[in-house]
C-alpha atoms as a PDB file:
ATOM      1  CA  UNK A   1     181.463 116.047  75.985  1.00  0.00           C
ATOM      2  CA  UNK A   2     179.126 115.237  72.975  1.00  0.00           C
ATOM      3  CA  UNK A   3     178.779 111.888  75.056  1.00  0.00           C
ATOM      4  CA  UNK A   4     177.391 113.600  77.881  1.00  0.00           C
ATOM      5  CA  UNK A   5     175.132 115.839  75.657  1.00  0.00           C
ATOM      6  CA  UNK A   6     173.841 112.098  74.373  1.00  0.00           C
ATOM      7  CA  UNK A   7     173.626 110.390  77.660  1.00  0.00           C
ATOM      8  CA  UNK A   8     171.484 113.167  79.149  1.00  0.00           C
ATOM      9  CA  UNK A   9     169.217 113.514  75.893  1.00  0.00           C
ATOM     10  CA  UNK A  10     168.641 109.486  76.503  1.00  0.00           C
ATOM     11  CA  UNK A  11     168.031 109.432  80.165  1.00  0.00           C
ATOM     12  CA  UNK A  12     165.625 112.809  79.670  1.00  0.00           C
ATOM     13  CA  UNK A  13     163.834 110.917  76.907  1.00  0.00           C
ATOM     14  CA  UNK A  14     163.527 107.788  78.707  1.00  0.00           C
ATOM     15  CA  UNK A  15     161.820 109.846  81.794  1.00  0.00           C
ATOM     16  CA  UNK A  16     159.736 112.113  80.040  1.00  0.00           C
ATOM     17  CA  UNK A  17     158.096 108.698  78.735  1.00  0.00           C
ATOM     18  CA  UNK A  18     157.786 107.354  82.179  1.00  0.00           C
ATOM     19  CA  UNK A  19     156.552 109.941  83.312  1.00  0.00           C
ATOM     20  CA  UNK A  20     154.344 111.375  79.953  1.00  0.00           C
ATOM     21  CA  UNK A  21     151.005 109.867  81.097  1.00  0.00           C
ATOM     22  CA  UNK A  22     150.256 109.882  84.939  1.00  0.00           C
ATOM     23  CA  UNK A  23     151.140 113.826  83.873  1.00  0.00           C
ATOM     24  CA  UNK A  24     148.700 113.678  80.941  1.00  0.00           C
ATOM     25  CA  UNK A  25     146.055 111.890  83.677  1.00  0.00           C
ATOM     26  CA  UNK A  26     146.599 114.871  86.160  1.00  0.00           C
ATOM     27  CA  UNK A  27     146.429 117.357  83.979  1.00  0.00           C
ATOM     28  CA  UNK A  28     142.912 116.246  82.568  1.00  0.00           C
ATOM     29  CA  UNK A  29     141.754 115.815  86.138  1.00  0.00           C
ATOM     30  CA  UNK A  30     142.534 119.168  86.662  1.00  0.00           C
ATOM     31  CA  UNK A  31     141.300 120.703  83.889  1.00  0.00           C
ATOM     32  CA  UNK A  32     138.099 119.058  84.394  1.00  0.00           C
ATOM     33  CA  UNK A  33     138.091 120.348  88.350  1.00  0.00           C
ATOM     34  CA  UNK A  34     138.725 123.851  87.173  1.00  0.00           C
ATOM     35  CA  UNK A  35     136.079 123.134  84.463  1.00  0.00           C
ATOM     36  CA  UNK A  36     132.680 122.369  86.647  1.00  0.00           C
ATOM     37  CA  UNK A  37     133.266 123.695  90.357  1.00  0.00           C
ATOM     38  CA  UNK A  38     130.366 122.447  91.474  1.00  0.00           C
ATOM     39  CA  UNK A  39     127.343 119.927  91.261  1.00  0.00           C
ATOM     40  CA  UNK A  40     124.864 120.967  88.320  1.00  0.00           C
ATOM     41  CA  UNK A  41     121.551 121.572  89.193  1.00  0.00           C
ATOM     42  CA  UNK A  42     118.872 121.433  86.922  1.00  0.00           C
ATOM     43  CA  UNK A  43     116.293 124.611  88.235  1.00  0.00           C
ATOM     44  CA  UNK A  44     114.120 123.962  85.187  1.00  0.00           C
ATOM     45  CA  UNK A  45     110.186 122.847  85.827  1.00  0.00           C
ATOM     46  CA  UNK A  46     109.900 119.868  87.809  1.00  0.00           C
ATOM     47  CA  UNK A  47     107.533 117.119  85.844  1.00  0.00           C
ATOM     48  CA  UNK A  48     103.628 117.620  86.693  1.00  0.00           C
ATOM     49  CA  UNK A  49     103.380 113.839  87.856  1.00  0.00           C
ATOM     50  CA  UNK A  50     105.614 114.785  90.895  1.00  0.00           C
ATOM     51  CA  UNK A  51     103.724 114.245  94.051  1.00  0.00           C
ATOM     52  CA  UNK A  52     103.073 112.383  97.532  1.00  0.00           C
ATOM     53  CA  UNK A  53     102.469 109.288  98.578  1.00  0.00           C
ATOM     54  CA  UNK A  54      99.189 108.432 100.637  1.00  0.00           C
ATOM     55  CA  UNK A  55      98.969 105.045 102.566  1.00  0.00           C
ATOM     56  CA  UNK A  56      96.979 103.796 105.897  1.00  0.00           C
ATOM     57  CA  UNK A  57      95.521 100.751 107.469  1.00  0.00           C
ATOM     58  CA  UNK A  58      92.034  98.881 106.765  1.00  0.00           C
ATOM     59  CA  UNK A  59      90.997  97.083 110.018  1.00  0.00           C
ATOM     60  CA  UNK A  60      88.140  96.122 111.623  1.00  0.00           C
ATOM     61  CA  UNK A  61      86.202  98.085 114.497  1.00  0.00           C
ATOM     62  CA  UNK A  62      88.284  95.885 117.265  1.00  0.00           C
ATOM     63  CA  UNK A  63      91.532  97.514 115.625  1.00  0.00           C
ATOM     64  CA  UNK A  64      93.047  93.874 115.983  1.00  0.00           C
ATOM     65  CA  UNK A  65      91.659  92.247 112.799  1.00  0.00           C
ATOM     66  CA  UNK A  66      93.392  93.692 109.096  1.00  0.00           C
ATOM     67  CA  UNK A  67      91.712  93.561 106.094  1.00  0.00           C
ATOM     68  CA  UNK A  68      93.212  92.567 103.015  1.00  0.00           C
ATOM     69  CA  UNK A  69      92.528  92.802  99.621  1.00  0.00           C
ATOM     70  CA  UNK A  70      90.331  95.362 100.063  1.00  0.00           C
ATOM     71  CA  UNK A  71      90.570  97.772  97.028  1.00  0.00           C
ATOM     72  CA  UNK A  72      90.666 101.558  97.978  1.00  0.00           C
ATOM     73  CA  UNK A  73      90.144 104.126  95.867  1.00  0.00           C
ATOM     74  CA  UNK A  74      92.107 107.467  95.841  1.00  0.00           C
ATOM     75  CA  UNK A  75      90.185 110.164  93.899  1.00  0.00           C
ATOM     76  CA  UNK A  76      91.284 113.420  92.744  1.00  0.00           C
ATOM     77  CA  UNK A  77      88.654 116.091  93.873  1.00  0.00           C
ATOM     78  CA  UNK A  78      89.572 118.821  90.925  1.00  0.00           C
ATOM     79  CA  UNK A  79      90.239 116.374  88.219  1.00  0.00           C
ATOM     80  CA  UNK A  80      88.367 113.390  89.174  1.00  0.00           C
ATOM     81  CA  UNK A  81      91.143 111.018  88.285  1.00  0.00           C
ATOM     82  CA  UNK A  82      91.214 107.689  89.787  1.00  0.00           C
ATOM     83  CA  UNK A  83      93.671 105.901  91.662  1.00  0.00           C
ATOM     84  CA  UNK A  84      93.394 102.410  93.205  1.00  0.00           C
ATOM     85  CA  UNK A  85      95.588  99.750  95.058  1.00  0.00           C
ATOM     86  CA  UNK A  86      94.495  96.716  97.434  1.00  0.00           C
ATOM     87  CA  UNK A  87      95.415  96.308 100.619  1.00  0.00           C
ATOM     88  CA  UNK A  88      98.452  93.880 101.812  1.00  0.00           C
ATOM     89  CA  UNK A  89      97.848  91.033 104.120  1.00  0.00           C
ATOM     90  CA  UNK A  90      98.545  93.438 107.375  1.00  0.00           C
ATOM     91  CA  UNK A  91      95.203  95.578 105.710  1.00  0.00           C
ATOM     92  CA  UNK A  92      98.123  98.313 104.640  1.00  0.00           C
ATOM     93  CA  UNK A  93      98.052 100.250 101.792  1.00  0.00           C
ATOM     94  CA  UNK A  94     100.196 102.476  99.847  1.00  0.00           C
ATOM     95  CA  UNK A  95      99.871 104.755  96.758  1.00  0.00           C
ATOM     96  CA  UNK A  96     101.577 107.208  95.275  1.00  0.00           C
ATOM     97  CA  UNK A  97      99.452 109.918  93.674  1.00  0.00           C
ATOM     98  CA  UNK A  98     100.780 113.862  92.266  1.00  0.00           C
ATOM     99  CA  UNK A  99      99.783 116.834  93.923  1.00  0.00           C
ATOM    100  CA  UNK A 100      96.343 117.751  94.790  1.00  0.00           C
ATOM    101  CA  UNK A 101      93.225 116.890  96.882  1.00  0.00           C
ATOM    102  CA  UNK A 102      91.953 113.775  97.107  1.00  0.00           C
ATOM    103  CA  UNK A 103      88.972 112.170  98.394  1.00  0.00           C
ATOM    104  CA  UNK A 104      89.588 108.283  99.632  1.00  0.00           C
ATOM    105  CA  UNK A 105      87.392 105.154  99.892  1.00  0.00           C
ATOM    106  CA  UNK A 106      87.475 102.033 100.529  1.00  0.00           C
ATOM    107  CA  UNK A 107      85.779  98.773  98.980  1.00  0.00           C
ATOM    108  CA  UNK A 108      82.859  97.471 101.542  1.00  0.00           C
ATOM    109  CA  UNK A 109      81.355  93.922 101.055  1.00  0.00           C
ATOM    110  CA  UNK A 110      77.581  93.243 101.940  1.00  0.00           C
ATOM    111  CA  UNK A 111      76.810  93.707 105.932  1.00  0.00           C
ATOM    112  CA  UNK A 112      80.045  96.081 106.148  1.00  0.00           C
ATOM    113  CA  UNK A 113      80.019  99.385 106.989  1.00  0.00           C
ATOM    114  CA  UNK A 114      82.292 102.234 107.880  1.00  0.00           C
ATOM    115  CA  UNK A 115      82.982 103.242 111.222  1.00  0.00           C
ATOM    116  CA  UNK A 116      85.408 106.375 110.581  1.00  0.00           C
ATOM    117  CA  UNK A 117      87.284 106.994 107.420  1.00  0.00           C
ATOM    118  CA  UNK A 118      90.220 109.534 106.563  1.00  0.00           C
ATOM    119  CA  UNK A 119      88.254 112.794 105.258  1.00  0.00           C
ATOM    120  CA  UNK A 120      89.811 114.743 102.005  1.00  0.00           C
ATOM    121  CA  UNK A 121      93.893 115.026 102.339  1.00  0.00           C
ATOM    122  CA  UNK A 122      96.069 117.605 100.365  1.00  0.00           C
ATOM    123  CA  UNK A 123      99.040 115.996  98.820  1.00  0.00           C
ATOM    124  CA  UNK A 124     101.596 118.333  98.313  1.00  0.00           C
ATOM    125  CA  UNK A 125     105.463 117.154  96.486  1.00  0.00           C
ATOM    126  CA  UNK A 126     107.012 114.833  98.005  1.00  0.00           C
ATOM    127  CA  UNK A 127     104.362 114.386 100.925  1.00  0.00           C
ATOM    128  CA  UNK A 128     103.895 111.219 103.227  1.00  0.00           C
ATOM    129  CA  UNK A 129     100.289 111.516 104.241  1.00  0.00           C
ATOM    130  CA  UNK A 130     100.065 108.182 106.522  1.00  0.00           C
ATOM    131  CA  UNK A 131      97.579 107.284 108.748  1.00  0.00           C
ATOM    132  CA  UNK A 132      94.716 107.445 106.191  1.00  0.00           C
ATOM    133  CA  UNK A 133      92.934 104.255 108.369  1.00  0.00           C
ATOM    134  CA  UNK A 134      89.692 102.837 107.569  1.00  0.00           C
ATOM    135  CA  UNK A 135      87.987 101.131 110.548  1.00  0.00           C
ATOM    136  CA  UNK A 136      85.316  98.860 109.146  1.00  0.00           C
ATOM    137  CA  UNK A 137      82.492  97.033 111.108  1.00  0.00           C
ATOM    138  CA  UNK A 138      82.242  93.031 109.987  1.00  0.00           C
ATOM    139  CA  UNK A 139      79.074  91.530 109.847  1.00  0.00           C
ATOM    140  CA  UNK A 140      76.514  94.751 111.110  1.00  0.00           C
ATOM    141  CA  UNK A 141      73.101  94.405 110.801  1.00  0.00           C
ATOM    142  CA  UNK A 142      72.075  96.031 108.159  1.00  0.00           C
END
């Protein structure tokens, strides 16, 4: 009998160590399920910087020719804080600005002028104000 008694005392030990840590494992998972039961969100103030993005085309009147390297200039119209990129080599540009209104231009060489230009644009978070083109006549009379 007291061999029995030791048998099943060995065989129980020798299981609950097999067994001792995937339990462990599962019971921390599930503590930490029961713990958080869903995804945290932070509702605090976002940061001031957080804003749109503003980006167009500089081309020529004939719509076929790009301009690049042409430096435009996004300006705030409240704060008067500048913001300036150049253009790629399709005449694109891109900028990322935070909220407000902005006034835009666009760098003109001598015998250039403008031909239509995107008028003031509100920016508001997370905005994508495209299609701020410049069309630009090459070599006008002045």
């Amino acid at each position: 009998m007291q061999q029995r008694v030791i048998g099943a005392w060995v065989r129980l030990r020798v299981e609950l160590r097999r067994t001792a840590v995937p339990l462990a494992v599962a019971l921390t998972v599930a503590l930490g399920v029961a713990c958080h039961p869903g995804p945290i969100v932070d509702p605090g103030p976002k940061p001031a910087d957080t804003g749109g993005t503003i980006s167009g085309i500089v081309r020529t009147s004939g719509g076929s020719a790009p301009l690049p390297g042409r430096k435009v200039t996004v300006t705030n119209v409240a704060t008067g804080q500048r913001y300036e990129v150049s253009t790629a080599t399709n005449g694109g540009y891109t900028i990322q600005v935070p909220e407000g209104k902005y006034r835009l231009e666009v760098e003109l060489r001598p015998s250039e002028r403008l031909v239509s230009q995107p008028g003031e644009t509100r920016v508001n978070r997370s905005d994508l104000d495209a299609r701020r083109d410049f069309v630009v006549t090459v070599n006008a009379q002045p």
